[in-house]
C-alpha atoms as a PDB file:
ATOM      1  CA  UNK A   1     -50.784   6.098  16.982  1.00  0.00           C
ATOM      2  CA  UNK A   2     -46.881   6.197  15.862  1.00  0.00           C
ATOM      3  CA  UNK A   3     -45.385   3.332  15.835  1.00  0.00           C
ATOM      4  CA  UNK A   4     -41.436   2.717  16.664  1.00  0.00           C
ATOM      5  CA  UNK A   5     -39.355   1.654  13.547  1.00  0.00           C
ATOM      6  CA  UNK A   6     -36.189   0.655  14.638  1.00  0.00           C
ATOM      7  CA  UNK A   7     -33.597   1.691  11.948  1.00  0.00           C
ATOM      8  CA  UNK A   8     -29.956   1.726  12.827  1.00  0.00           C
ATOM      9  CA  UNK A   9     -26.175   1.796  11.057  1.00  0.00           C
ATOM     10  CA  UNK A  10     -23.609  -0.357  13.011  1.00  0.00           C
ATOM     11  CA  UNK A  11     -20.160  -0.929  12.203  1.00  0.00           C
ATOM     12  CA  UNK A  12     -19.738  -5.067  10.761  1.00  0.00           C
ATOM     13  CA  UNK A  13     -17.079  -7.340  12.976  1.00  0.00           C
ATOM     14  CA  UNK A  14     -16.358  -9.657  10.503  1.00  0.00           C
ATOM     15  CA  UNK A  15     -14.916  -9.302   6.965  1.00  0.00           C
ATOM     16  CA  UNK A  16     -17.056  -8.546   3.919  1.00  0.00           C
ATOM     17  CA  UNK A  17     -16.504  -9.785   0.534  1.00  0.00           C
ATOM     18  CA  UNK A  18     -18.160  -9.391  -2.818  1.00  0.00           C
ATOM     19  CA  UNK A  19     -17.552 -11.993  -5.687  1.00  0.00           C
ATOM     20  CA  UNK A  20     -18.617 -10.905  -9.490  1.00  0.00           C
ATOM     21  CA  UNK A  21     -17.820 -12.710 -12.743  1.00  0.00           C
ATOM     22  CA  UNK A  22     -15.569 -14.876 -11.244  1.00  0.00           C
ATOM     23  CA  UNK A  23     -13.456 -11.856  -9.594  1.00  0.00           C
ATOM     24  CA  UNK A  24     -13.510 -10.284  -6.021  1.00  0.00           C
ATOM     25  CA  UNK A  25     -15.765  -6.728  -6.672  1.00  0.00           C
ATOM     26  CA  UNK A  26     -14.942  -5.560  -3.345  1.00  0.00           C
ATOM     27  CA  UNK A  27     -13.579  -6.599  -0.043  1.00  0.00           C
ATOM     28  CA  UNK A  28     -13.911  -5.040   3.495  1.00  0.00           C
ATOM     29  CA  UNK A  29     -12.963  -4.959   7.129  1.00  0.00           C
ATOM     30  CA  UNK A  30     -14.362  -1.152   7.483  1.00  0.00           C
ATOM     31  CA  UNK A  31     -18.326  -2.193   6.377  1.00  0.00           C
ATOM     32  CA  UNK A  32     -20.787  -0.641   7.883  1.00  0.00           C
ATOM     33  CA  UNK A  33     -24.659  -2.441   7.664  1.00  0.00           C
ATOM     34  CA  UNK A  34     -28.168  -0.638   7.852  1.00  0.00           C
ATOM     35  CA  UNK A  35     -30.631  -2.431   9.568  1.00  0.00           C
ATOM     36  CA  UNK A  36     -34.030  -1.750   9.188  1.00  0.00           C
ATOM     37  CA  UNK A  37     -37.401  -3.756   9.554  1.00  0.00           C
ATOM     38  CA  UNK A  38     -37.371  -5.644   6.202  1.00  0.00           C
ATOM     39  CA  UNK A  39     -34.216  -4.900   4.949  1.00  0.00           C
ATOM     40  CA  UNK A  40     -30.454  -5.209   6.024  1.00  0.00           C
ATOM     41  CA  UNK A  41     -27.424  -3.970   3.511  1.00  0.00           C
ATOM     42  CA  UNK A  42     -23.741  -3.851   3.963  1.00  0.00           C
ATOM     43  CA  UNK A  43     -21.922  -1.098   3.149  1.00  0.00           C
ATOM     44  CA  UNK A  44     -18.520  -1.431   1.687  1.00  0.00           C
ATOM     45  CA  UNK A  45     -16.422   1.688   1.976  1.00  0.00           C
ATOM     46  CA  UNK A  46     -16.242   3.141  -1.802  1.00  0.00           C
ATOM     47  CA  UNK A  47     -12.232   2.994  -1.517  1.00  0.00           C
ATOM     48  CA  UNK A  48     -12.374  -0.891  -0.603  1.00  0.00           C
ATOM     49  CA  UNK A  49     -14.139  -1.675  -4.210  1.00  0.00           C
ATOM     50  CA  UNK A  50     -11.856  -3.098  -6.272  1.00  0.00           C
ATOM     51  CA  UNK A  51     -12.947  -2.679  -9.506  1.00  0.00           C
ATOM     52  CA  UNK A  52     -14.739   0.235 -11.752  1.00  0.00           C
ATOM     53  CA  UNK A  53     -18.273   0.946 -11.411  1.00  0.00           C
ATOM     54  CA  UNK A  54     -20.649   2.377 -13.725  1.00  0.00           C
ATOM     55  CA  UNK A  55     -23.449   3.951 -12.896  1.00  0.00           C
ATOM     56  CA  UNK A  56     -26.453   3.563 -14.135  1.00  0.00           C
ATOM     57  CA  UNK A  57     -30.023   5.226 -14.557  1.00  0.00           C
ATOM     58  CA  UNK A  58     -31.614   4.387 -11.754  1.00  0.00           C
ATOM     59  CA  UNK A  59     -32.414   5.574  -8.832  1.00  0.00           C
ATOM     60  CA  UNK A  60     -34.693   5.199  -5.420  1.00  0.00           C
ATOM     61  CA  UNK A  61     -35.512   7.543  -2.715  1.00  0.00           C
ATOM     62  CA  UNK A  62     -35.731   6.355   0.697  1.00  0.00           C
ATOM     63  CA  UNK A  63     -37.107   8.316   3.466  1.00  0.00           C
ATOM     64  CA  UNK A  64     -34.807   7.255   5.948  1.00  0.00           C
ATOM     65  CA  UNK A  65     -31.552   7.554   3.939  1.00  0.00           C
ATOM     66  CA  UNK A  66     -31.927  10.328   0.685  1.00  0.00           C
ATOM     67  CA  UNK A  67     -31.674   9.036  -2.834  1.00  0.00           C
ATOM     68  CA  UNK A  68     -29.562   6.242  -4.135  1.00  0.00           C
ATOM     69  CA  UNK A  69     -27.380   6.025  -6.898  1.00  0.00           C
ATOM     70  CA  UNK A  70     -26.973   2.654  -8.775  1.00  0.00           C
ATOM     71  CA  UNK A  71     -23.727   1.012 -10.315  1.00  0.00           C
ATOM     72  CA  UNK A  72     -23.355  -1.718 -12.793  1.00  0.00           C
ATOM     73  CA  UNK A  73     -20.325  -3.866 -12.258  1.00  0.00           C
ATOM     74  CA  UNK A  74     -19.213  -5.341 -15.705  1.00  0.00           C
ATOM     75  CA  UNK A  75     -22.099  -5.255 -17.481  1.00  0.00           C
ATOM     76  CA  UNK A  76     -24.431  -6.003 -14.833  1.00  0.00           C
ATOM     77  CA  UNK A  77     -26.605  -3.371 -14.191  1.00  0.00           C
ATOM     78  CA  UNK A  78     -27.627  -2.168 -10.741  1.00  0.00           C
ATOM     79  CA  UNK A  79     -25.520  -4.863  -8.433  1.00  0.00           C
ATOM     80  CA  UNK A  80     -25.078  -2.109  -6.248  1.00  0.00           C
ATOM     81  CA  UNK A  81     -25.859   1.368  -4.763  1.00  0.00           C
ATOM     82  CA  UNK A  82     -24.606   4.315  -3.230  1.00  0.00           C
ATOM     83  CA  UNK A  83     -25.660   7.188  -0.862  1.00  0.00           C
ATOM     84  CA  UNK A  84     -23.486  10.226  -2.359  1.00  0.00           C
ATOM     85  CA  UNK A  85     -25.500  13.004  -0.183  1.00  0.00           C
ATOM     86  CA  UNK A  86     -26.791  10.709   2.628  1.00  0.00           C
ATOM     87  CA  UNK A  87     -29.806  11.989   4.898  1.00  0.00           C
ATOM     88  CA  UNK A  88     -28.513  13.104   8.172  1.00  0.00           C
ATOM     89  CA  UNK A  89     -29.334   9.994  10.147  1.00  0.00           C
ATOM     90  CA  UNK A  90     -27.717   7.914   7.727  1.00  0.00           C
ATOM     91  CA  UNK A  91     -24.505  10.618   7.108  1.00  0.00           C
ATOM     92  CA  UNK A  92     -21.942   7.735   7.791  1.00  0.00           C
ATOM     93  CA  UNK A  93     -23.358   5.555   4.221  1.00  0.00           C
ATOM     94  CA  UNK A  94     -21.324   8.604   2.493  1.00  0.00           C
ATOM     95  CA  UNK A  95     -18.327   7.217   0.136  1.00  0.00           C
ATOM     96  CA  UNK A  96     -19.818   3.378   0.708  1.00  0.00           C
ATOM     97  CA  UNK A  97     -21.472   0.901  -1.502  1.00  0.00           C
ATOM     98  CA  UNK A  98     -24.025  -1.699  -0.806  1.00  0.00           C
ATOM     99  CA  UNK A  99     -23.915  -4.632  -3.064  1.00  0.00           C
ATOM    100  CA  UNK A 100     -27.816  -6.148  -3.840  1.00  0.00           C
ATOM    101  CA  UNK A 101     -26.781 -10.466  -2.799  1.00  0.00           C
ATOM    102  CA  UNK A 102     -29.292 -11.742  -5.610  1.00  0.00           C
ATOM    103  CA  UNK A 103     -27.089  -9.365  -8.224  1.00  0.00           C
ATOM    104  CA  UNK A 104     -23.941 -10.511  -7.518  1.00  0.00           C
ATOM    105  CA  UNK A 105     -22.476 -13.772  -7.582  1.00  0.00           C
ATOM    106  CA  UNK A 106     -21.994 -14.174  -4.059  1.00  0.00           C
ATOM    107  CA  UNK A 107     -21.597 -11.932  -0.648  1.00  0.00           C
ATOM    108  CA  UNK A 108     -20.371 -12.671   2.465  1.00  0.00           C
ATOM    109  CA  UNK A 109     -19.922 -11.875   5.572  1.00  0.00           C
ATOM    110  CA  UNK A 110     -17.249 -13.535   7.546  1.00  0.00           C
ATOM    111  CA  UNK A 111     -17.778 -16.959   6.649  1.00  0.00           C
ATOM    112  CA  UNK A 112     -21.632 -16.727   6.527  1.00  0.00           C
ATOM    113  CA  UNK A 113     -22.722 -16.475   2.410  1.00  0.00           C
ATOM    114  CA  UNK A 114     -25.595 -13.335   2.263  1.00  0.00           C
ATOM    115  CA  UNK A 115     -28.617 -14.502   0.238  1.00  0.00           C
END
């Protein structure tokens, strides 16, 4: 038997914002978020990040999506990740960047804190 796994990229209503070392990392009215049975991420288009990103080692494949890139943010490795040649399903992550919530100092959305 298949089961149904509802997986699904809407745009976000409210404002996103990503605090690092004391600074705003990246901050977004244009976020998309990727919902999907365990997991939800918001995406911050790549041109609303404020500040350099590194990139790192690492990186995961997901079935749904293609494989992730990962991006250290002063020092801190892999606070966030990136879809560079997204799956088809998930073609609208291109040129955005999720932010991991326990990596960074703080995310939110509107004026609810992600954790």
């Amino acid at each position: 038997m298949l089961l149904h796994v509802d997986r699904r990229i809407e745009p976000v209503d409210r404002r996103v914002r990503v605090v690092h070392g004391g600074r705003v990392v990246a901050e977004s009215s244009a976020a998309l978020v990727a919902i999907e049975p365990r997991w939800t991420a918001y995406y911050v288009p790549r041109a609303d990040v404020l500040v350099a990103l590194e990139a790192t080692s690492t990186s995961t494949v997901c079935g749904w999506k293609g494989t992730a890139s990962y991006w250290s943010v002063d020092g801190t490795p892999d606070v966030g990740w990136s879809y560079d040649d997204p799956l088809p399903e998930a073609a609208a992550l291109r040129d955005h960047v999720a932010f991991h919530p326990s990596r960074v100092d703080e995310l939110w959305v509107g004026d609810e804190r992600i954790t």
